[in-house]
N, C-alpha and C. Protein backbone atom coordinates (compact mmCIF):
# COMPACT_ATOMS: atom_id res chain seq x y z
N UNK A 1 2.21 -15.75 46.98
CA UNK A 1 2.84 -14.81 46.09
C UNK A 1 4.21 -15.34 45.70
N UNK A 2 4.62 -14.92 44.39
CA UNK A 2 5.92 -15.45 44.25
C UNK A 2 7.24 -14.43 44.43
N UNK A 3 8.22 -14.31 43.94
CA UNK A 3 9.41 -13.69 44.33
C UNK A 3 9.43 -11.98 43.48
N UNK A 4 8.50 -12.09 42.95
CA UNK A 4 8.50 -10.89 42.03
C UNK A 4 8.08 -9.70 43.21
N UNK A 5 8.43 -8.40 42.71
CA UNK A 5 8.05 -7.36 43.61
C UNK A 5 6.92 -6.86 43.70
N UNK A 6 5.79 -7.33 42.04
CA UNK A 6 4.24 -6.86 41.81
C UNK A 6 4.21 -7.97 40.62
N UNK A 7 2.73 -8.61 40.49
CA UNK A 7 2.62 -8.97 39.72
C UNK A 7 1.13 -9.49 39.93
N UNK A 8 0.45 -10.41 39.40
CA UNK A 8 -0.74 -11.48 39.97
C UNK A 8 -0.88 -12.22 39.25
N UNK A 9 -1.62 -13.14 40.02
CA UNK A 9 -1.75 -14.62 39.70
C UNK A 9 -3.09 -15.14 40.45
N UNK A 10 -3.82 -15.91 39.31
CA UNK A 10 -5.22 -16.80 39.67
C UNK A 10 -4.79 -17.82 40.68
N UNK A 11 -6.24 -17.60 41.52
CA UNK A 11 -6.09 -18.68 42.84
C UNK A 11 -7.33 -19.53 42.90
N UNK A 12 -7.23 -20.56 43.01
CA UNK A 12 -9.02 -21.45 43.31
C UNK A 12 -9.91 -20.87 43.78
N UNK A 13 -11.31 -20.73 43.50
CA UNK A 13 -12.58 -20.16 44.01
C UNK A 13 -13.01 -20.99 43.50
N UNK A 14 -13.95 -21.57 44.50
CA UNK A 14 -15.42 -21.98 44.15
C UNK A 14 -16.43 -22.10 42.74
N UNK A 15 -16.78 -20.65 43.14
CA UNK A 15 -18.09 -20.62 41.95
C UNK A 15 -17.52 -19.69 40.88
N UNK A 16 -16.80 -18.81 41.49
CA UNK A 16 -16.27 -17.09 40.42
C UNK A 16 -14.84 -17.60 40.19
N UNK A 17 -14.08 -16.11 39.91
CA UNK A 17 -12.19 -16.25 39.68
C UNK A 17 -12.40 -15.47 40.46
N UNK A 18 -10.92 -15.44 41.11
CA UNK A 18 -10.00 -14.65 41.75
C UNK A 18 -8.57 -14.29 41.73
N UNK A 19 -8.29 -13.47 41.61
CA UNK A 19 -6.77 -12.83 41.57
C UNK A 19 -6.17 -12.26 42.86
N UNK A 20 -5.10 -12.79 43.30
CA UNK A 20 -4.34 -11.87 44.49
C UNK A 20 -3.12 -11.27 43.68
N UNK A 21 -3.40 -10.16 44.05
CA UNK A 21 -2.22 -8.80 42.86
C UNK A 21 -1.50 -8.40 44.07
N UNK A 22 -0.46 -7.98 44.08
CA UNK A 22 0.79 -7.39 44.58
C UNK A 22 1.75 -6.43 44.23
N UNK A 23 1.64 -5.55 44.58
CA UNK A 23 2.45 -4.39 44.18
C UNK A 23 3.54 -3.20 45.00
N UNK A 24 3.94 -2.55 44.95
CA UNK A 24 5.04 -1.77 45.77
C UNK A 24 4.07 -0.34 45.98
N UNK A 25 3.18 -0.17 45.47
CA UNK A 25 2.44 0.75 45.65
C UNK A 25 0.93 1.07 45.17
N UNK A 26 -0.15 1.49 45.32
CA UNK A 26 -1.20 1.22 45.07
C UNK A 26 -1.56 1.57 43.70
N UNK A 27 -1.17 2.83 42.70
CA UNK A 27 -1.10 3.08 41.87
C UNK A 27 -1.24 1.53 40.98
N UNK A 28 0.00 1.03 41.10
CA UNK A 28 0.81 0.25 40.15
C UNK A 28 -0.16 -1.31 40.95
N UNK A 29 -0.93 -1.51 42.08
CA UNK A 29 -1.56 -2.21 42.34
C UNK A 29 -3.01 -1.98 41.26
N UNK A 30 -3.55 -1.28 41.55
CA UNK A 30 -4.58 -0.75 40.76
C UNK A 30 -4.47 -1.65 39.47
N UNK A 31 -3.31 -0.78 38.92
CA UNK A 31 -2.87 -1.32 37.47
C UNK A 31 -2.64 -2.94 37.06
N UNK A 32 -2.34 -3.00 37.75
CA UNK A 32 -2.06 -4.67 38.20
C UNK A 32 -3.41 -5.62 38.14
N UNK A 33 -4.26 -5.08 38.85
CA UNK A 33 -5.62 -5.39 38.91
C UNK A 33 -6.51 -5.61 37.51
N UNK A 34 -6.77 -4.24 37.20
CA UNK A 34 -7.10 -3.96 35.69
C UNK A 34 -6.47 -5.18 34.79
N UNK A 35 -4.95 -5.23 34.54
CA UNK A 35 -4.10 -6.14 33.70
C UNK A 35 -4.70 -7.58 34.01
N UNK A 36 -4.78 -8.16 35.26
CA UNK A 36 -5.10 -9.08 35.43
C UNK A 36 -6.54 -9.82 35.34
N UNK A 37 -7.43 -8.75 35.41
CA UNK A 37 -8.82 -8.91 35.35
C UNK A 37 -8.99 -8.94 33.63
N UNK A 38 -8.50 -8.28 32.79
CA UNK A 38 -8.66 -8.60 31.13
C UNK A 38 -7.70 -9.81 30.73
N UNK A 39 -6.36 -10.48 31.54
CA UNK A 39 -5.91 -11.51 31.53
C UNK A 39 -7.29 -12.73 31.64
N UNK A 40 -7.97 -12.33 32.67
CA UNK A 40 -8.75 -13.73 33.39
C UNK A 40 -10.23 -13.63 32.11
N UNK A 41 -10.09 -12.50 30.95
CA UNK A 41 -11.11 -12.41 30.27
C UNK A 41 -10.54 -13.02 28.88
N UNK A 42 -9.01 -13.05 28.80
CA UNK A 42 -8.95 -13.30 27.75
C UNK A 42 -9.04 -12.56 26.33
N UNK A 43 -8.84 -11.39 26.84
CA UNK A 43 -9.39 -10.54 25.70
C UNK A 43 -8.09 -10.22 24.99
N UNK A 44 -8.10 -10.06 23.64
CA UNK A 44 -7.42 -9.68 22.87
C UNK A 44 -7.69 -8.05 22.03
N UNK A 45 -6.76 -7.48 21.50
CA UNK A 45 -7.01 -5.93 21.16
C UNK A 45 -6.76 -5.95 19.48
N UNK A 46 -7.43 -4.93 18.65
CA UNK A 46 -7.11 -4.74 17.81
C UNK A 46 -5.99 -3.48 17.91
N UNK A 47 -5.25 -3.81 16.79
CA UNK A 47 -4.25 -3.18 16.93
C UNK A 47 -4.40 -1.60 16.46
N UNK A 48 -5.49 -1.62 15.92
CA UNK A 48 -5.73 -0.15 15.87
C UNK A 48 -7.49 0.45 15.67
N UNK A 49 -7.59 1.63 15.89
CA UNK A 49 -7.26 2.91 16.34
C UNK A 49 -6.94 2.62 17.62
N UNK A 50 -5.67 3.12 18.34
CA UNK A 50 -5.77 3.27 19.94
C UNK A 50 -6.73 4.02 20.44
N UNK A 51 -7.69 3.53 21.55
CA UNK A 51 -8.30 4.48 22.35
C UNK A 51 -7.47 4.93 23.84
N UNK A 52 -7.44 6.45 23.87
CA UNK A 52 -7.13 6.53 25.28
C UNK A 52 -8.24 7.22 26.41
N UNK A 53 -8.49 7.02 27.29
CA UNK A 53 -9.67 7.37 28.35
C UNK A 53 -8.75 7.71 29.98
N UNK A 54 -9.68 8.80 30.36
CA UNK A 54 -9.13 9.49 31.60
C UNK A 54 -10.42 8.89 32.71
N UNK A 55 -9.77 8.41 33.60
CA UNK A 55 -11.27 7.55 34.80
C UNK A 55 -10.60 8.17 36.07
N UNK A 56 -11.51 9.69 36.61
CA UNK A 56 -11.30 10.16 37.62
C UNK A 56 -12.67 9.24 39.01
N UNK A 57 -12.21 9.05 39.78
CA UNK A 57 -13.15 8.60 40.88
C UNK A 57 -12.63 8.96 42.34
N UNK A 58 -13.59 8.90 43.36
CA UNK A 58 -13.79 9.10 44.61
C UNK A 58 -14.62 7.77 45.31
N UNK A 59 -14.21 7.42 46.24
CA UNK A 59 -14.74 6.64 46.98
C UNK A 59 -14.74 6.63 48.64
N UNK A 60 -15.39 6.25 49.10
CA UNK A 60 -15.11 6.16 50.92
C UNK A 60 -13.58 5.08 51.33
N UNK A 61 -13.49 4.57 50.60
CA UNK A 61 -12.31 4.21 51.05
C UNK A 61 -11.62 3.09 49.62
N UNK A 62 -10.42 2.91 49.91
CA UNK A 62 -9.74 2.57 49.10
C UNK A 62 -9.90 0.74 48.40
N UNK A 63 -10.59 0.27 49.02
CA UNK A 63 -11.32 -1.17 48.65
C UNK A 63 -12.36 -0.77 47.66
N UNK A 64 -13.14 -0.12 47.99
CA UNK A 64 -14.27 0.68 46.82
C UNK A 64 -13.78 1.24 45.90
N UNK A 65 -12.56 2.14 46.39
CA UNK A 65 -12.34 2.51 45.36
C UNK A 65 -11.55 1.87 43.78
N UNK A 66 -11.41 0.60 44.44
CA UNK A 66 -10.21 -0.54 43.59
C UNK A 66 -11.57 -1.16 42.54
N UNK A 67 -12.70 -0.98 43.59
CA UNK A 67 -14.11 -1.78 43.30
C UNK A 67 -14.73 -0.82 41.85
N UNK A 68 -14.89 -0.04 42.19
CA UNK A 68 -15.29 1.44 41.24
C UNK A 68 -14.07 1.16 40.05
N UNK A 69 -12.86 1.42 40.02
CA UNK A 69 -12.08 1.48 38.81
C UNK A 69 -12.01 0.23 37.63
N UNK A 70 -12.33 -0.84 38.62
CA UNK A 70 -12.41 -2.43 38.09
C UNK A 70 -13.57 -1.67 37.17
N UNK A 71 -14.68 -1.82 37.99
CA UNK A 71 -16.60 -2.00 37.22
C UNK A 71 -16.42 -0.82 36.23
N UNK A 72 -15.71 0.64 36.26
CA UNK A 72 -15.82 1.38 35.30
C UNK A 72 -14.99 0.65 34.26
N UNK A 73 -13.97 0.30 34.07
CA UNK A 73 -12.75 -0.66 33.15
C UNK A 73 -13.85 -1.69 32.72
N UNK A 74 -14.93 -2.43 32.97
CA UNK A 74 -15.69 -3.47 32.58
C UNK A 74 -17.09 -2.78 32.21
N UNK A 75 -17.63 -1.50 32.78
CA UNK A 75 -18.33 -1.22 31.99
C UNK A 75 -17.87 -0.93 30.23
N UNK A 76 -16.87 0.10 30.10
CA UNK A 76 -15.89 0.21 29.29
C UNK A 76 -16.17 -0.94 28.25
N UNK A 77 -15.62 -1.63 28.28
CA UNK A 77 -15.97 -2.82 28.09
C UNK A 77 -17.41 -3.89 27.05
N UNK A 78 -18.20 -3.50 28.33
CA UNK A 78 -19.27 -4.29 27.63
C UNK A 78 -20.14 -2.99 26.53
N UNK A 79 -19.95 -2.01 26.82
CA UNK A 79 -20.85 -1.19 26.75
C UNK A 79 -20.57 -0.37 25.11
N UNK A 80 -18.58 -0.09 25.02
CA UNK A 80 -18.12 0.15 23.91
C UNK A 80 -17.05 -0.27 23.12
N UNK A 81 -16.58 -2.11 23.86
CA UNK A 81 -16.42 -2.33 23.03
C UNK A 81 -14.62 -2.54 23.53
N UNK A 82 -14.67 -1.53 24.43
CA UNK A 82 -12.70 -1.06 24.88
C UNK A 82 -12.48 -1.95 25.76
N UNK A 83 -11.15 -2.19 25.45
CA UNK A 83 -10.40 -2.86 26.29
C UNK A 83 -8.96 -2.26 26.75
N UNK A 84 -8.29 -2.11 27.80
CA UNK A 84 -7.31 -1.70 27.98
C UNK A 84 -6.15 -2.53 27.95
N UNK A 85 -4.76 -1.75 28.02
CA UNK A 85 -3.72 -3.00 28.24
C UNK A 85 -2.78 -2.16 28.64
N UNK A 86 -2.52 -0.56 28.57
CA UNK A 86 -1.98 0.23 29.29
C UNK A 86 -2.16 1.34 30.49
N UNK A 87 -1.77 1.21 31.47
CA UNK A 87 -2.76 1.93 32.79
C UNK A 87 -1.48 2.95 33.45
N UNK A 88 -1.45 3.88 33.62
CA UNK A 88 -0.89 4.82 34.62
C UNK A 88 -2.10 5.41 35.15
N UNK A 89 -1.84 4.79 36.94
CA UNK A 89 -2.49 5.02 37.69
C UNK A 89 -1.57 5.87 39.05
N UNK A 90 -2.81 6.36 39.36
CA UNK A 90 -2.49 7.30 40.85
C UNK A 90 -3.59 7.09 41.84
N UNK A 91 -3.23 6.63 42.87
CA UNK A 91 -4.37 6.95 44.11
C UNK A 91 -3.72 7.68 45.43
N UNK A 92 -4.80 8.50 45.61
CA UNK A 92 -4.28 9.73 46.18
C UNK A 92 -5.53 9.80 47.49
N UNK A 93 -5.10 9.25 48.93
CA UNK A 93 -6.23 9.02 49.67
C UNK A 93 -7.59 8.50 48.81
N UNK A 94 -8.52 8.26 49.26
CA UNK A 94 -9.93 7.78 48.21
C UNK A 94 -9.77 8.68 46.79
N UNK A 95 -9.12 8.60 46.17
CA UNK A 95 -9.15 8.82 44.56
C UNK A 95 -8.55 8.46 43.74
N UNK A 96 -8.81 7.86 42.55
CA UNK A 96 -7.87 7.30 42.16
C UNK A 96 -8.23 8.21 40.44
N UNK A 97 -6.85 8.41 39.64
CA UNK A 97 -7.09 8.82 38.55
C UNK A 97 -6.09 8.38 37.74
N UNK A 98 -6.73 7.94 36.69
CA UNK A 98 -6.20 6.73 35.80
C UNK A 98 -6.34 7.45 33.96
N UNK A 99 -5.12 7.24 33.33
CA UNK A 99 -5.20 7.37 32.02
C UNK A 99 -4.81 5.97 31.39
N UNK A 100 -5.49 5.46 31.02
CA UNK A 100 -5.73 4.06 30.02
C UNK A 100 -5.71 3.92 29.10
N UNK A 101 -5.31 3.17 28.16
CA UNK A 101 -4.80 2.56 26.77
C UNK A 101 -5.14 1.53 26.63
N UNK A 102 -6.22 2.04 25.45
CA UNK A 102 -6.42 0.46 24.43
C UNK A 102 -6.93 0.28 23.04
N UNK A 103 -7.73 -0.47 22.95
CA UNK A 103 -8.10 -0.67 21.62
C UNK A 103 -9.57 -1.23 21.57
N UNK A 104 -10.25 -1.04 20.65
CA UNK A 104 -11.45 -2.04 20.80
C UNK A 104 -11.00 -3.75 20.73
N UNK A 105 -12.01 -3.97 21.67
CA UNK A 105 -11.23 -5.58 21.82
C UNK A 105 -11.79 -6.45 20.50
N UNK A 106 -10.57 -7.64 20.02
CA UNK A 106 -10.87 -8.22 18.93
C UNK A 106 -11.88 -9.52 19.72
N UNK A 107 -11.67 -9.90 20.39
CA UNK A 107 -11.83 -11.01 20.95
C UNK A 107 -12.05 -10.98 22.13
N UNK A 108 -13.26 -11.56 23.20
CA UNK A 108 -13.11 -11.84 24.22
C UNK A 108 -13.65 -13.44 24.86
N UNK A 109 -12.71 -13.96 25.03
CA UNK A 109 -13.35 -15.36 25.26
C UNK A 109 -14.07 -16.00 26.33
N UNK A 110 -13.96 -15.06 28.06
CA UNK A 110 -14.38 -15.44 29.01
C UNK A 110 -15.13 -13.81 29.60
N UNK A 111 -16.67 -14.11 30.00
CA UNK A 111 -17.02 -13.14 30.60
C UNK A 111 -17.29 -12.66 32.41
N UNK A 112 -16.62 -11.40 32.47
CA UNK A 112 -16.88 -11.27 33.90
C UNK A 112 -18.15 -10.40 34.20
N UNK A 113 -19.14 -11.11 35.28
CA UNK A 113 -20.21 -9.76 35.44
C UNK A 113 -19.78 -8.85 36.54
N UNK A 114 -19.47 -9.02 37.38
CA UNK A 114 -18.87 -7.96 38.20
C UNK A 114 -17.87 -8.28 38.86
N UNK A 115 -17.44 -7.43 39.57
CA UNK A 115 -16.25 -7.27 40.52
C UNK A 115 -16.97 -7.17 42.05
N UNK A 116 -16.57 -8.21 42.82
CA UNK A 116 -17.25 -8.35 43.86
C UNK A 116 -16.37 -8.07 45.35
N UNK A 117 -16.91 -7.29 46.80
CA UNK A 117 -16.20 -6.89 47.66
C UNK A 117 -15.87 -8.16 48.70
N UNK A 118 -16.15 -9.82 47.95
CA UNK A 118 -15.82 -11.11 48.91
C UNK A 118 -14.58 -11.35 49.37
N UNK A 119 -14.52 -10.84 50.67
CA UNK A 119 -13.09 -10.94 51.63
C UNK A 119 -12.10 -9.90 50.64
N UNK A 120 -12.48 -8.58 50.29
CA UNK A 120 -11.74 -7.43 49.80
C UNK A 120 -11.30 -7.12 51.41
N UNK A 121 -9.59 -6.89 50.83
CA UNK A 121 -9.20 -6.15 52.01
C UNK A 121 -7.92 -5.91 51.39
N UNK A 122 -7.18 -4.59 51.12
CA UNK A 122 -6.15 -4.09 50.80
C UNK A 122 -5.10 -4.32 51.77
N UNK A 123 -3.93 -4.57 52.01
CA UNK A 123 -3.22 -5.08 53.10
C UNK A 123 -2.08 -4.22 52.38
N UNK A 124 -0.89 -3.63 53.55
CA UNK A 124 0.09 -2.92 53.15
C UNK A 124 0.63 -4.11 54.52
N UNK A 125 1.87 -4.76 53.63
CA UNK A 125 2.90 -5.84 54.70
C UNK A 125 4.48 -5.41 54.06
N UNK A 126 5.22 -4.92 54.72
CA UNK A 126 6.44 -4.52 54.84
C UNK A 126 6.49 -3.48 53.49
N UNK A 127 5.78 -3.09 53.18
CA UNK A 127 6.20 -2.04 51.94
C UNK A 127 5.68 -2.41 50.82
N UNK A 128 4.59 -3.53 50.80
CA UNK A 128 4.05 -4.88 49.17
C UNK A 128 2.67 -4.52 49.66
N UNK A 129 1.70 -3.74 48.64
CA UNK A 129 0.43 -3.75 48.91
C UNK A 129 -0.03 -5.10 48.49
N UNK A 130 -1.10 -5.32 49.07
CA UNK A 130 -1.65 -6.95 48.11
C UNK A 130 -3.02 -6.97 48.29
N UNK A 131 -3.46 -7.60 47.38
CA UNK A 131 -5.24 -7.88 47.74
C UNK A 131 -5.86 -9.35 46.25
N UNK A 132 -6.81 -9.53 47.41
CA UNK A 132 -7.37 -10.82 46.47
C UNK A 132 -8.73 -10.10 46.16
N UNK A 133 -8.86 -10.21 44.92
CA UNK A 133 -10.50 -10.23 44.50
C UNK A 133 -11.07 -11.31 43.63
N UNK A 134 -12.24 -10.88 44.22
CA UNK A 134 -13.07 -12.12 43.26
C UNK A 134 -14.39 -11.63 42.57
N UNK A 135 -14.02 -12.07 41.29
CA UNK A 135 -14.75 -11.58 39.97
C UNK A 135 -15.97 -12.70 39.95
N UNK A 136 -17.31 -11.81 39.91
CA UNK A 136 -18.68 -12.85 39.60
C UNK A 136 -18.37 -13.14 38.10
N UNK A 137 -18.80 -14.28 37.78
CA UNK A 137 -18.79 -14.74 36.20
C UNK A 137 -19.87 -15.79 35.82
């Protein structure tokens, strides 16, 4: 990680991508995630009509639940077209509820098929949530 307080950055994998995101709180981790996962797609937005979308979820625990907000943000995605680039997020024990901003995407140059739970593990170290995931592609 570098000196910043949240941010992420691509790390070597094998066969897929991966991102380790960092944040001061899980919310803004979440968000972080999302940002970085349409970074590693490459996608670009049209600048208009904005779409905005509300993504309420529940999960058994908070790795799933990072898992669930990713795959709904990528169903999103393949299915109509949206792409996000603005996220206020909240996770609140297993729930997380998210209002999102975007646009239909103009462009997407790299595709992800899922969001995968390989060595998922949310880590809270001195007050910096962090986690690596790795995206099937």
């Amino acid at each position: 990680m570098n000196e910043l307080s949240a941010g992420f950055t691509e790390i070597e994998h094998t066969a897929d991508w991966a991102l380790i995101v960092w944040a001061p709180n899980l919310g803004h981790l979440f968000a972080l995630a999302a940002e970085g996962m349409y970074w590693l797609m490459e996608v670009t937005l049209q600048s208009e009509p904005i779409v905005e979308r509300v993504i309420e979820l529940e999960s058994a625990d908070t790795e799933s639940l990072l898992v669930a907000f990713l795959s709904e943000l990528l169903y999103l995605s393949e299915m109509e077209g949206i792409g996000s680039n603005r996220f206020e997020v909240s996770v609140v024990e297993n729930r997380v509820t998210a209002a999102v901003r975007g646009a239909v995407m103009a462009s997407q140059k790299k595709e992800i098929k899922a969001v995968t739970y390989h060595h998922l593990n949310i880590e809270n170290t001195a007050g910096t949530y962090s986690v690596t995931i790795v995206f099937d592609v």
